[in-house]
N, C-alpha and C. Protein backbone atom coordinates (compact mmCIF):
# COMPACT_ATOMS: atom_id res chain seq x y z
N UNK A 1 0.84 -1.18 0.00
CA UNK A 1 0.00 0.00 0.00
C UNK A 1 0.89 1.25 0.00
N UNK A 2 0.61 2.17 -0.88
CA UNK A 2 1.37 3.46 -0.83
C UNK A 2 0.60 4.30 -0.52
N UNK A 3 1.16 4.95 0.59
CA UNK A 3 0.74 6.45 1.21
C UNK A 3 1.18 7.62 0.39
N UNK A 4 0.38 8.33 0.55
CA UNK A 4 0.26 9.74 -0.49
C UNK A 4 0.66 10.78 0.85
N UNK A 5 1.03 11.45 0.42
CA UNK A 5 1.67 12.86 1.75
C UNK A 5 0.57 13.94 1.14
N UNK A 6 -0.04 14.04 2.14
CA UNK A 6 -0.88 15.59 2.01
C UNK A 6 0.08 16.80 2.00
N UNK A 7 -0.43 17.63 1.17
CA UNK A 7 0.43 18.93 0.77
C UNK A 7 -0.25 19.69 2.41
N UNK A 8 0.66 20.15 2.90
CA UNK A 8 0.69 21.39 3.61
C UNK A 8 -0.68 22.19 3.65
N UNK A 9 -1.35 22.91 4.58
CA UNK A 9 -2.81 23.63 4.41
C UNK A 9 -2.02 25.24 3.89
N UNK A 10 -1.08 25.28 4.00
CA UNK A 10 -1.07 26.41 3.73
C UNK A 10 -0.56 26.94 1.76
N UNK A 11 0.26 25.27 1.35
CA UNK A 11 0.52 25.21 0.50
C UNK A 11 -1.07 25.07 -0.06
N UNK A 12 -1.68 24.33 0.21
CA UNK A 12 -2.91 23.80 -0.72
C UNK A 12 -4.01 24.86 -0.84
N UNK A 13 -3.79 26.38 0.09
CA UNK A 13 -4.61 27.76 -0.22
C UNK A 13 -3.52 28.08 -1.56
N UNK A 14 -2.46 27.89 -1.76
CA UNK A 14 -1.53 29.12 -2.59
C UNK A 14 -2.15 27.93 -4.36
N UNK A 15 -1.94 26.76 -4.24
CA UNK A 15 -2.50 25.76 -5.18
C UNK A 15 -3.89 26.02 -5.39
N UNK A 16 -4.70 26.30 -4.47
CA UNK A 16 -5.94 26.52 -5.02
C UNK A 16 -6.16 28.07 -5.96
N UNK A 17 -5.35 28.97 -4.93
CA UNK A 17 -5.66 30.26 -5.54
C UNK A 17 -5.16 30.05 -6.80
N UNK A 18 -3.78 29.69 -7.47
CA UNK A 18 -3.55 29.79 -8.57
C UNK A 18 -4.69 28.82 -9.36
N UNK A 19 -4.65 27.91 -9.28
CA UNK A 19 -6.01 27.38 -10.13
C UNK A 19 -7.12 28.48 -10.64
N UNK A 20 -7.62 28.61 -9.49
CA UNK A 20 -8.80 29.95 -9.41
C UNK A 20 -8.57 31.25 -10.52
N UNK A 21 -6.95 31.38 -10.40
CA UNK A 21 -6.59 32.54 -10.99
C UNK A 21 -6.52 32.22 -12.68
N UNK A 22 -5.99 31.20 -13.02
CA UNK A 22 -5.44 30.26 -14.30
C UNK A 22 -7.06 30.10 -14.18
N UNK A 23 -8.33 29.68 -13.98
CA UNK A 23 -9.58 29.49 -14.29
C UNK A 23 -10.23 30.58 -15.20
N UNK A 24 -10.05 31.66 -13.84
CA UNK A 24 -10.61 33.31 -14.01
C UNK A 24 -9.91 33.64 -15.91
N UNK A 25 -8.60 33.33 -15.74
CA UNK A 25 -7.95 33.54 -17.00
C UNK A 25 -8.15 33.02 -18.39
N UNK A 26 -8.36 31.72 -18.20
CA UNK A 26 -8.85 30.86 -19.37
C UNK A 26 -10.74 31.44 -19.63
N UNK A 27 -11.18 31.53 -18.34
CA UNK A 27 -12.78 31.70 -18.83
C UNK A 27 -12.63 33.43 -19.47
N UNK A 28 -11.69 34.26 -19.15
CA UNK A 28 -11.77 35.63 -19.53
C UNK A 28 -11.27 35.21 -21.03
N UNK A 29 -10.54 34.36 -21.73
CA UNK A 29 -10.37 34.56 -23.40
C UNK A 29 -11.00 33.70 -23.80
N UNK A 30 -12.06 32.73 -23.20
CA UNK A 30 -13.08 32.10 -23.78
C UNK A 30 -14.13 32.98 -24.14
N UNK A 31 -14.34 34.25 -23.15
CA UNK A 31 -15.52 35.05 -23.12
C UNK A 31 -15.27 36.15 -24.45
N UNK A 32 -13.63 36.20 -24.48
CA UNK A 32 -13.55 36.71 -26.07
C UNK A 32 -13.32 36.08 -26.76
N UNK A 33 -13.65 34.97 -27.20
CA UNK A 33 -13.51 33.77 -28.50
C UNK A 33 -14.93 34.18 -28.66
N UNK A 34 -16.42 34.19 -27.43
CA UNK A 34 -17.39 33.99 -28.00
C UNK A 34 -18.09 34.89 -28.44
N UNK A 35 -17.87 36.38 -27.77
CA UNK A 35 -17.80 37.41 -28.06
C UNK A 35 -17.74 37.63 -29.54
N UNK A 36 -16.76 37.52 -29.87
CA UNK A 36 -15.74 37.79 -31.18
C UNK A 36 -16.84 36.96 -32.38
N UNK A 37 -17.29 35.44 -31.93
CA UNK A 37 -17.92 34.84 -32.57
C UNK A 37 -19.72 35.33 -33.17
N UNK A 38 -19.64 36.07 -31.63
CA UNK A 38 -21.24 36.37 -32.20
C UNK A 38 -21.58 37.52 -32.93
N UNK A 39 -20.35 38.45 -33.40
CA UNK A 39 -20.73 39.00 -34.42
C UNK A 39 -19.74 39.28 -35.80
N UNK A 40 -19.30 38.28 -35.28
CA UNK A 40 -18.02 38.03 -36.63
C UNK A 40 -18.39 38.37 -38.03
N UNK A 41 -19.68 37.77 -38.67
CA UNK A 41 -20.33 38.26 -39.95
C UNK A 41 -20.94 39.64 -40.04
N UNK A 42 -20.94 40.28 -38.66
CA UNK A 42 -22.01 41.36 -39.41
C UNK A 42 -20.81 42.57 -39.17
N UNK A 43 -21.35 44.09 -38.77
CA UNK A 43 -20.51 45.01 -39.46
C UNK A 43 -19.55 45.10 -37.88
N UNK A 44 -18.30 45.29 -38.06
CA UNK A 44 -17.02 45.44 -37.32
C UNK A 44 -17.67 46.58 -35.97
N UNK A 45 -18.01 47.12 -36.76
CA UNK A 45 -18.76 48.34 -35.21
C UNK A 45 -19.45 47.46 -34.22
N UNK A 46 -20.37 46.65 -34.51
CA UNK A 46 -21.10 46.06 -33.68
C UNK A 46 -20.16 45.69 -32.63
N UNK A 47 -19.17 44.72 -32.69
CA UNK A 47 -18.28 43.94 -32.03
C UNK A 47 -17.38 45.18 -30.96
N UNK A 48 -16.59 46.54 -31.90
CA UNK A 48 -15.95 46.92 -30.74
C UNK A 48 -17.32 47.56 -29.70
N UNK A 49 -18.29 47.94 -30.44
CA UNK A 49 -19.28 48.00 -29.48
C UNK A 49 -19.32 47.52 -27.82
N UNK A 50 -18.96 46.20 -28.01
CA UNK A 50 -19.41 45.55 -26.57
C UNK A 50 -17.93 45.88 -25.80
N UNK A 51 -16.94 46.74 -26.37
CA UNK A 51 -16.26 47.34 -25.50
C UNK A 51 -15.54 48.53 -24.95
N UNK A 52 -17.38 49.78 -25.36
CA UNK A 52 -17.51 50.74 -25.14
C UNK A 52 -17.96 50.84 -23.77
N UNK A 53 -19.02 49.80 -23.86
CA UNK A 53 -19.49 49.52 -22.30
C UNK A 53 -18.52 48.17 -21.16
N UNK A 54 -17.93 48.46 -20.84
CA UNK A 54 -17.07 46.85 -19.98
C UNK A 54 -17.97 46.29 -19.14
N UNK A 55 -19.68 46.45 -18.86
CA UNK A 55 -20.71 45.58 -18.45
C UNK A 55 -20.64 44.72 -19.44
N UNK A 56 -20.52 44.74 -20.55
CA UNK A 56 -21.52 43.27 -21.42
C UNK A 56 -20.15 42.49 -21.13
N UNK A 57 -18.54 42.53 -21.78
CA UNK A 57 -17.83 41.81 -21.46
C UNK A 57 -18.08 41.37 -19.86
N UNK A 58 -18.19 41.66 -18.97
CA UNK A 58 -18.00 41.68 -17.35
C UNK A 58 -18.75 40.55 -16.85
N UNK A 59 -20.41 41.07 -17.21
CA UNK A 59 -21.30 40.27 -17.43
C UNK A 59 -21.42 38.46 -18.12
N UNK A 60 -20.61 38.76 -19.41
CA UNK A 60 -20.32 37.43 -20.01
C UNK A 60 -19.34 36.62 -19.08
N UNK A 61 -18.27 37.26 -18.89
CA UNK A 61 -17.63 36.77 -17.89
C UNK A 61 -17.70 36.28 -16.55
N UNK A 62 -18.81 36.89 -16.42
CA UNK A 62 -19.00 36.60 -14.78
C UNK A 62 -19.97 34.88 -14.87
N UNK A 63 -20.70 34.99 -15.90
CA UNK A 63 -21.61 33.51 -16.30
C UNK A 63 -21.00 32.21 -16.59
N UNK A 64 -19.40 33.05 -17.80
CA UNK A 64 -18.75 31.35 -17.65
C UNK A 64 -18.15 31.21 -16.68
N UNK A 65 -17.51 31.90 -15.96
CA UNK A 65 -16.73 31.76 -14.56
C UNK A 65 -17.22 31.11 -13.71
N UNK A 66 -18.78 31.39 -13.62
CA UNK A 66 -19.77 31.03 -12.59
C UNK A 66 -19.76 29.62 -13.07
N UNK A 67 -20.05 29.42 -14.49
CA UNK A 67 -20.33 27.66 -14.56
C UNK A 67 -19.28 27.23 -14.23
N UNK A 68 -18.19 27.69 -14.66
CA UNK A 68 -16.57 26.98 -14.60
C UNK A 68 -16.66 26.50 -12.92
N UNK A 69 -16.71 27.59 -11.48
CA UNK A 69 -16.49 27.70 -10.41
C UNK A 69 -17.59 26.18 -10.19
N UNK A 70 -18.82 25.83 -10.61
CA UNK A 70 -19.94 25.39 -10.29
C UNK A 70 -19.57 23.85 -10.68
N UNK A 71 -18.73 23.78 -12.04
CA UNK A 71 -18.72 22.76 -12.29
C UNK A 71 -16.91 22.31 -11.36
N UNK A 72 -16.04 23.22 -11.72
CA UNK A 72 -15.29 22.74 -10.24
C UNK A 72 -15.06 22.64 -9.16
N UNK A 73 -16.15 22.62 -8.46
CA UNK A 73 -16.65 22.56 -7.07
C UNK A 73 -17.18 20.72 -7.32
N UNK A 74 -17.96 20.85 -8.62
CA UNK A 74 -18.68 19.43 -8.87
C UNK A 74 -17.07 18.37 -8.73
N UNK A 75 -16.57 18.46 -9.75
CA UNK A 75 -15.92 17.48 -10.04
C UNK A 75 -14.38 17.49 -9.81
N UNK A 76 -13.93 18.78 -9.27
CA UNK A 76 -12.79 18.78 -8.40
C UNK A 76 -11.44 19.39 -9.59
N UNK A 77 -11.88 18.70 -10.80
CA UNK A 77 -10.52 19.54 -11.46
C UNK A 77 -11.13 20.47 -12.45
N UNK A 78 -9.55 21.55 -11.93
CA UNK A 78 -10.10 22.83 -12.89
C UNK A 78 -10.11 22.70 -14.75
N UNK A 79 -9.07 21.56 -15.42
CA UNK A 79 -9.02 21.64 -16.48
C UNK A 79 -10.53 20.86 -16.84
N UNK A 80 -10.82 19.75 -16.61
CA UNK A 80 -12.48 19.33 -16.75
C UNK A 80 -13.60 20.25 -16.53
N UNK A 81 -13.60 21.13 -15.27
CA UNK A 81 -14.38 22.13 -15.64
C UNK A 81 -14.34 22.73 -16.55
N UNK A 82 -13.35 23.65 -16.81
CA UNK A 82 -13.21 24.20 -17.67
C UNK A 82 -13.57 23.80 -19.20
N UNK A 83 -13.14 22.62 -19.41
CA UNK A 83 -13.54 21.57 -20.74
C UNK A 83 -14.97 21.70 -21.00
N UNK A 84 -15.65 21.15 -20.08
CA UNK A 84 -16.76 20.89 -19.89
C UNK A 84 -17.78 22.40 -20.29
N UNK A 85 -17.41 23.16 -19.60
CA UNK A 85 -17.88 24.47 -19.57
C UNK A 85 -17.66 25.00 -21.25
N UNK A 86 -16.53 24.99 -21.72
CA UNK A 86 -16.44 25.26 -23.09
C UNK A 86 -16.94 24.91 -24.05
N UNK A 87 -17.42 23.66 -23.77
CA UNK A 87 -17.48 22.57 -25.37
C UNK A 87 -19.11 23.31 -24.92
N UNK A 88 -19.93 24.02 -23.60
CA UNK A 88 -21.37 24.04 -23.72
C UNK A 88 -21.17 25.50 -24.37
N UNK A 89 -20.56 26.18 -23.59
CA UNK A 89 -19.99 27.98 -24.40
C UNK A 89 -20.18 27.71 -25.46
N UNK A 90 -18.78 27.18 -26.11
CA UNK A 90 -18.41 27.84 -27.36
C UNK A 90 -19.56 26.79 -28.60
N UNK A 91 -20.35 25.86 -27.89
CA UNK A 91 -20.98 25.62 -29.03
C UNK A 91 -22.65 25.93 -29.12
N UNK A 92 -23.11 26.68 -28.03
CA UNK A 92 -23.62 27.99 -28.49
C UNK A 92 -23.48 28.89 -29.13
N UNK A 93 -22.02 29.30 -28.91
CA UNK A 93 -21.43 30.18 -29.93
C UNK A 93 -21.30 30.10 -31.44
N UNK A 94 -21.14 28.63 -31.61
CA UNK A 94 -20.72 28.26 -32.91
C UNK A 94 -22.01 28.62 -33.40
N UNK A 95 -23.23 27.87 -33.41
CA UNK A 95 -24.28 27.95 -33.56
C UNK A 95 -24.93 29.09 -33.83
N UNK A 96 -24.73 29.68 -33.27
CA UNK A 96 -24.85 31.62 -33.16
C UNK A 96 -24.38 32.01 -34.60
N UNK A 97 -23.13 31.36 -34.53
CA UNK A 97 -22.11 32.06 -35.59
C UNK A 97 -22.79 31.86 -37.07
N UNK A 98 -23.11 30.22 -37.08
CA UNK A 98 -24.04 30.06 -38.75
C UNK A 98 -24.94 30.06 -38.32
N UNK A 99 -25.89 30.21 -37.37
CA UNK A 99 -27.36 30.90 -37.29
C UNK A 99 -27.28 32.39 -38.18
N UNK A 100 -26.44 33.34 -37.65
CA UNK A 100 -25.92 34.44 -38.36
C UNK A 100 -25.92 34.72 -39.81
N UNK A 101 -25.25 33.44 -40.07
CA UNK A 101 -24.73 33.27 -41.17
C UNK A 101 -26.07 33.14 -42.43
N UNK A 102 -26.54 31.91 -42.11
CA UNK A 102 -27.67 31.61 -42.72
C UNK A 102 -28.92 32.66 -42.46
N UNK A 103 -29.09 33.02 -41.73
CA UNK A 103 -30.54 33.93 -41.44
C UNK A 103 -30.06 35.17 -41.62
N UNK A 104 -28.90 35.82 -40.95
CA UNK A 104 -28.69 36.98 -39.81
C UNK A 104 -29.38 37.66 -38.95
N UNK A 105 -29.61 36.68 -38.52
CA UNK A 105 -30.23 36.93 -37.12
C UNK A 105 -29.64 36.26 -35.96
N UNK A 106 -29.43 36.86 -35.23
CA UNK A 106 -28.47 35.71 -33.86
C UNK A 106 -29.62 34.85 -32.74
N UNK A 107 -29.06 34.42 -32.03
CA UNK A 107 -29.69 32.51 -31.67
C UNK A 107 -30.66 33.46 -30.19
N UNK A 108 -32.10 32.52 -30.42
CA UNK A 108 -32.93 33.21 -29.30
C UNK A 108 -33.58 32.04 -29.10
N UNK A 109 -33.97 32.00 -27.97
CA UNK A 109 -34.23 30.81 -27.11
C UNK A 109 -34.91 30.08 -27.55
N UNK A 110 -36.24 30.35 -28.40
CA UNK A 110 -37.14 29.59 -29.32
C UNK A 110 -36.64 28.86 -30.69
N UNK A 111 -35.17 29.14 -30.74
CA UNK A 111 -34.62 28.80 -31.93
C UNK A 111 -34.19 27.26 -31.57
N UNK A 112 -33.73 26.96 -29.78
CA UNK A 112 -33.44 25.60 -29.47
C UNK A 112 -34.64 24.88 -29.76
N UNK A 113 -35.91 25.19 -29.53
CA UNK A 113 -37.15 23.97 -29.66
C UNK A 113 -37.18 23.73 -30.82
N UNK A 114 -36.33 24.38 -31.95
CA UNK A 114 -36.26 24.07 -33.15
C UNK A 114 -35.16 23.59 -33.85
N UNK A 115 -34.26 23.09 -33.13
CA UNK A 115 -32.97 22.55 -33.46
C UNK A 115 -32.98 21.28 -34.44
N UNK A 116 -34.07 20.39 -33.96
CA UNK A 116 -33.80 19.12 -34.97
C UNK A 116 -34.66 19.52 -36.64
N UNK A 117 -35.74 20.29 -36.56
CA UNK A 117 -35.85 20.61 -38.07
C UNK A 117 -34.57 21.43 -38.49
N UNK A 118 -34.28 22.40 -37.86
CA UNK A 118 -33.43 23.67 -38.47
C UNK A 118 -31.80 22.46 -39.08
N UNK A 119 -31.10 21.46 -38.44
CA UNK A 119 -30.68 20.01 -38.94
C UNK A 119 -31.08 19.68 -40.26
N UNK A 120 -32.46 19.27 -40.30
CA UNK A 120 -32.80 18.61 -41.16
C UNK A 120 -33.28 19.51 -42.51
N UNK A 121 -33.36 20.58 -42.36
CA UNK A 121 -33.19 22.13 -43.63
C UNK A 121 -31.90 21.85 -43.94
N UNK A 122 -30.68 22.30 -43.25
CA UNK A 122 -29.34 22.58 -43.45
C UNK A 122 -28.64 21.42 -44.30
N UNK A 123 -29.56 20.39 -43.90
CA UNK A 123 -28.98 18.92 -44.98
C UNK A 123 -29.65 18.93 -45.84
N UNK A 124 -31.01 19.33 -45.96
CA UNK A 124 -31.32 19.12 -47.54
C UNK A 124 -31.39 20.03 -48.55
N UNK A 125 -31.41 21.15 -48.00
CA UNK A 125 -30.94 22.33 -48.70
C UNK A 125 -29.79 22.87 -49.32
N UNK A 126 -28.87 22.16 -48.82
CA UNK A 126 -27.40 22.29 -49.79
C UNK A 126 -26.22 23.05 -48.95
N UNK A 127 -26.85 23.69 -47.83
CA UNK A 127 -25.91 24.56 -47.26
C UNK A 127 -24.55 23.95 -46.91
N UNK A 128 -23.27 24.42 -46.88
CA UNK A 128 -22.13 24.08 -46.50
C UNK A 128 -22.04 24.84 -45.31
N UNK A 129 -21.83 24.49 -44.20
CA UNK A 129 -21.03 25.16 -43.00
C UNK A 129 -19.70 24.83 -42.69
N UNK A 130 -18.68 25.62 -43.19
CA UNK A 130 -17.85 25.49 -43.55
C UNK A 130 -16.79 26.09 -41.69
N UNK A 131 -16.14 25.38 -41.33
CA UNK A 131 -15.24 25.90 -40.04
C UNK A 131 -14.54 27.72 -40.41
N UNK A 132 -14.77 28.72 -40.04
CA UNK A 132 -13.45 29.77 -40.72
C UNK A 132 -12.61 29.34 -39.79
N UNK A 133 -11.92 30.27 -39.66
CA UNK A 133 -10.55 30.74 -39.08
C UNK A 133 -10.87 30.85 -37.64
N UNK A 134 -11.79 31.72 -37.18
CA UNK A 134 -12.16 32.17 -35.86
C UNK A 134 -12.54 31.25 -35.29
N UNK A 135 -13.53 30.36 -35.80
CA UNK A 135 -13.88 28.86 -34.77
C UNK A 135 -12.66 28.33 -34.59
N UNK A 136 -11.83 28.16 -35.17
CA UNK A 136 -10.33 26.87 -35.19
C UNK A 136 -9.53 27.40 -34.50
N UNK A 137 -9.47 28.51 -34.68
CA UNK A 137 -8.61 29.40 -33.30
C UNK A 137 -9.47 29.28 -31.94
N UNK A 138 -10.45 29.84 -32.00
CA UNK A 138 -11.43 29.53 -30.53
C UNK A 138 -11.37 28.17 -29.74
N UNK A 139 -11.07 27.07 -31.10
CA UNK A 139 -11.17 25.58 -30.65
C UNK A 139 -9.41 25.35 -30.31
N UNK A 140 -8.72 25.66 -30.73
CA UNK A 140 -7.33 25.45 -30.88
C UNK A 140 -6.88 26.24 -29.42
N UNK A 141 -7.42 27.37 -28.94
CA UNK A 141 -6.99 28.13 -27.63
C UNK A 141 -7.45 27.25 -26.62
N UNK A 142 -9.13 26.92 -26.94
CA UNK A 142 -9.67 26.50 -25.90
C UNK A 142 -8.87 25.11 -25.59
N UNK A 143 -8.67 24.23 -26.72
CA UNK A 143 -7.44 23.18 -26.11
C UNK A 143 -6.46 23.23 -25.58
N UNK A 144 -5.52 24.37 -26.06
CA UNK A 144 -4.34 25.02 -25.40
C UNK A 144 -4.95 25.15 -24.25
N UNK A 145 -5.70 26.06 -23.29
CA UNK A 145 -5.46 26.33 -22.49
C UNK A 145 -5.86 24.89 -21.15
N UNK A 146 -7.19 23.84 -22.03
CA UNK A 146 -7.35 22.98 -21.29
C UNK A 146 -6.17 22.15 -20.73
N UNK A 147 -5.19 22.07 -21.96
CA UNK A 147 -4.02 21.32 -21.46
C UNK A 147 -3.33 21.58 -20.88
N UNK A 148 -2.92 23.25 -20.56
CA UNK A 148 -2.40 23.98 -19.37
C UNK A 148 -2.58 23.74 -18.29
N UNK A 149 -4.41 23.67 -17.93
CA UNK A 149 -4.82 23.79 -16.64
C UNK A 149 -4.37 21.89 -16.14
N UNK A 150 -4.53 20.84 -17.28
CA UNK A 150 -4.32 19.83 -17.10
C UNK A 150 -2.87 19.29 -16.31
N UNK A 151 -2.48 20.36 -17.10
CA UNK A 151 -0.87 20.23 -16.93
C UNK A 151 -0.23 20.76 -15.45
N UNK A 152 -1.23 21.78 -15.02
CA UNK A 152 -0.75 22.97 -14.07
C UNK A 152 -0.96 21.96 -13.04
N UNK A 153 -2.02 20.91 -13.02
CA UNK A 153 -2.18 20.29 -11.78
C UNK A 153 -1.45 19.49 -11.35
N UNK A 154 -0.55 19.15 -12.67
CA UNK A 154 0.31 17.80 -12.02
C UNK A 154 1.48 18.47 -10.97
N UNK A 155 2.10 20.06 -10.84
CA UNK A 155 2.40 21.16 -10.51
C UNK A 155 2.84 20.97 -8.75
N UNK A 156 2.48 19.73 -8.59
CA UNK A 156 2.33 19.77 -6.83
C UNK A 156 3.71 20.24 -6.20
């Protein structure tokens, strides 16, 4: 049987805070991946828009943080939260993004009870939804940083 040595209480506040902090950090450039995403097609003003006022960023931020904090409280590690929390973010976001695209109109709550026809249009209608640049970067950070936080824990 191998015994594990508990880290120190005072070490395991300075380990938690950095987590917390590396959390706060990853959910603050997730909140501009999705940002960035939801008005990527329409006119460039719109977008610096949301950072005339620093409520709407603040606000966005404060919601994934909140799931992030909610879901690592659940399940104990910060890179799974975080995972977890993203893949529900950013694929709202995505969604948003060719909702946009196809309509221009961005994603409103009555648009989910309609998810499996709005599917079954997009396939028989011909549309291509094609990945740009901005999703693959959004997806490519959001891995980067999951593997950070993955990484940060082994850190003891």
């Amino acid at each position: 049987m191998v015994l594990q040595r508990r880290m120190p209480e005072r070490r395991q506040f300075w380990f938690l805070l950095w987590h917390l902090l590396w959390l706060l950090l990853a959910c603050a450039v997730l909140t501009v991946f999705t940002l960035r995403l939801s008005y990527s097609n329409l006119h460039q003003d719109l977008w610096l828009g949301y950072w005339e006022d620093l409520w709407i960023p603040a606000m966005n931020l404060a919601l994934i943080y909140g799931l992030c904090l909610v879901l690592f409280a659940l399940v104990g590690r910060a890179w799974l939260a975080y995972l977890l929390s993203s893949v529900l973010i950013l694929g709202i976001a995505v969604g948003n993004y060719f909702l946009i695209i196809i309509r221009t109109d961005p994603l409103q709550f009555q648009d989910l009870s309609c998810l499996r026809e709005a599917l079954a249009i997009t396939g028989t209608q011909g549309y291509e939804l094609n990945l740009s640049a901005e999703i693959l970067v959004a997806i490519g950070g959001v891995l980067g940083l999951t593997v950070r936080l993955a990484l940060m824990s082994r850190w003891k």
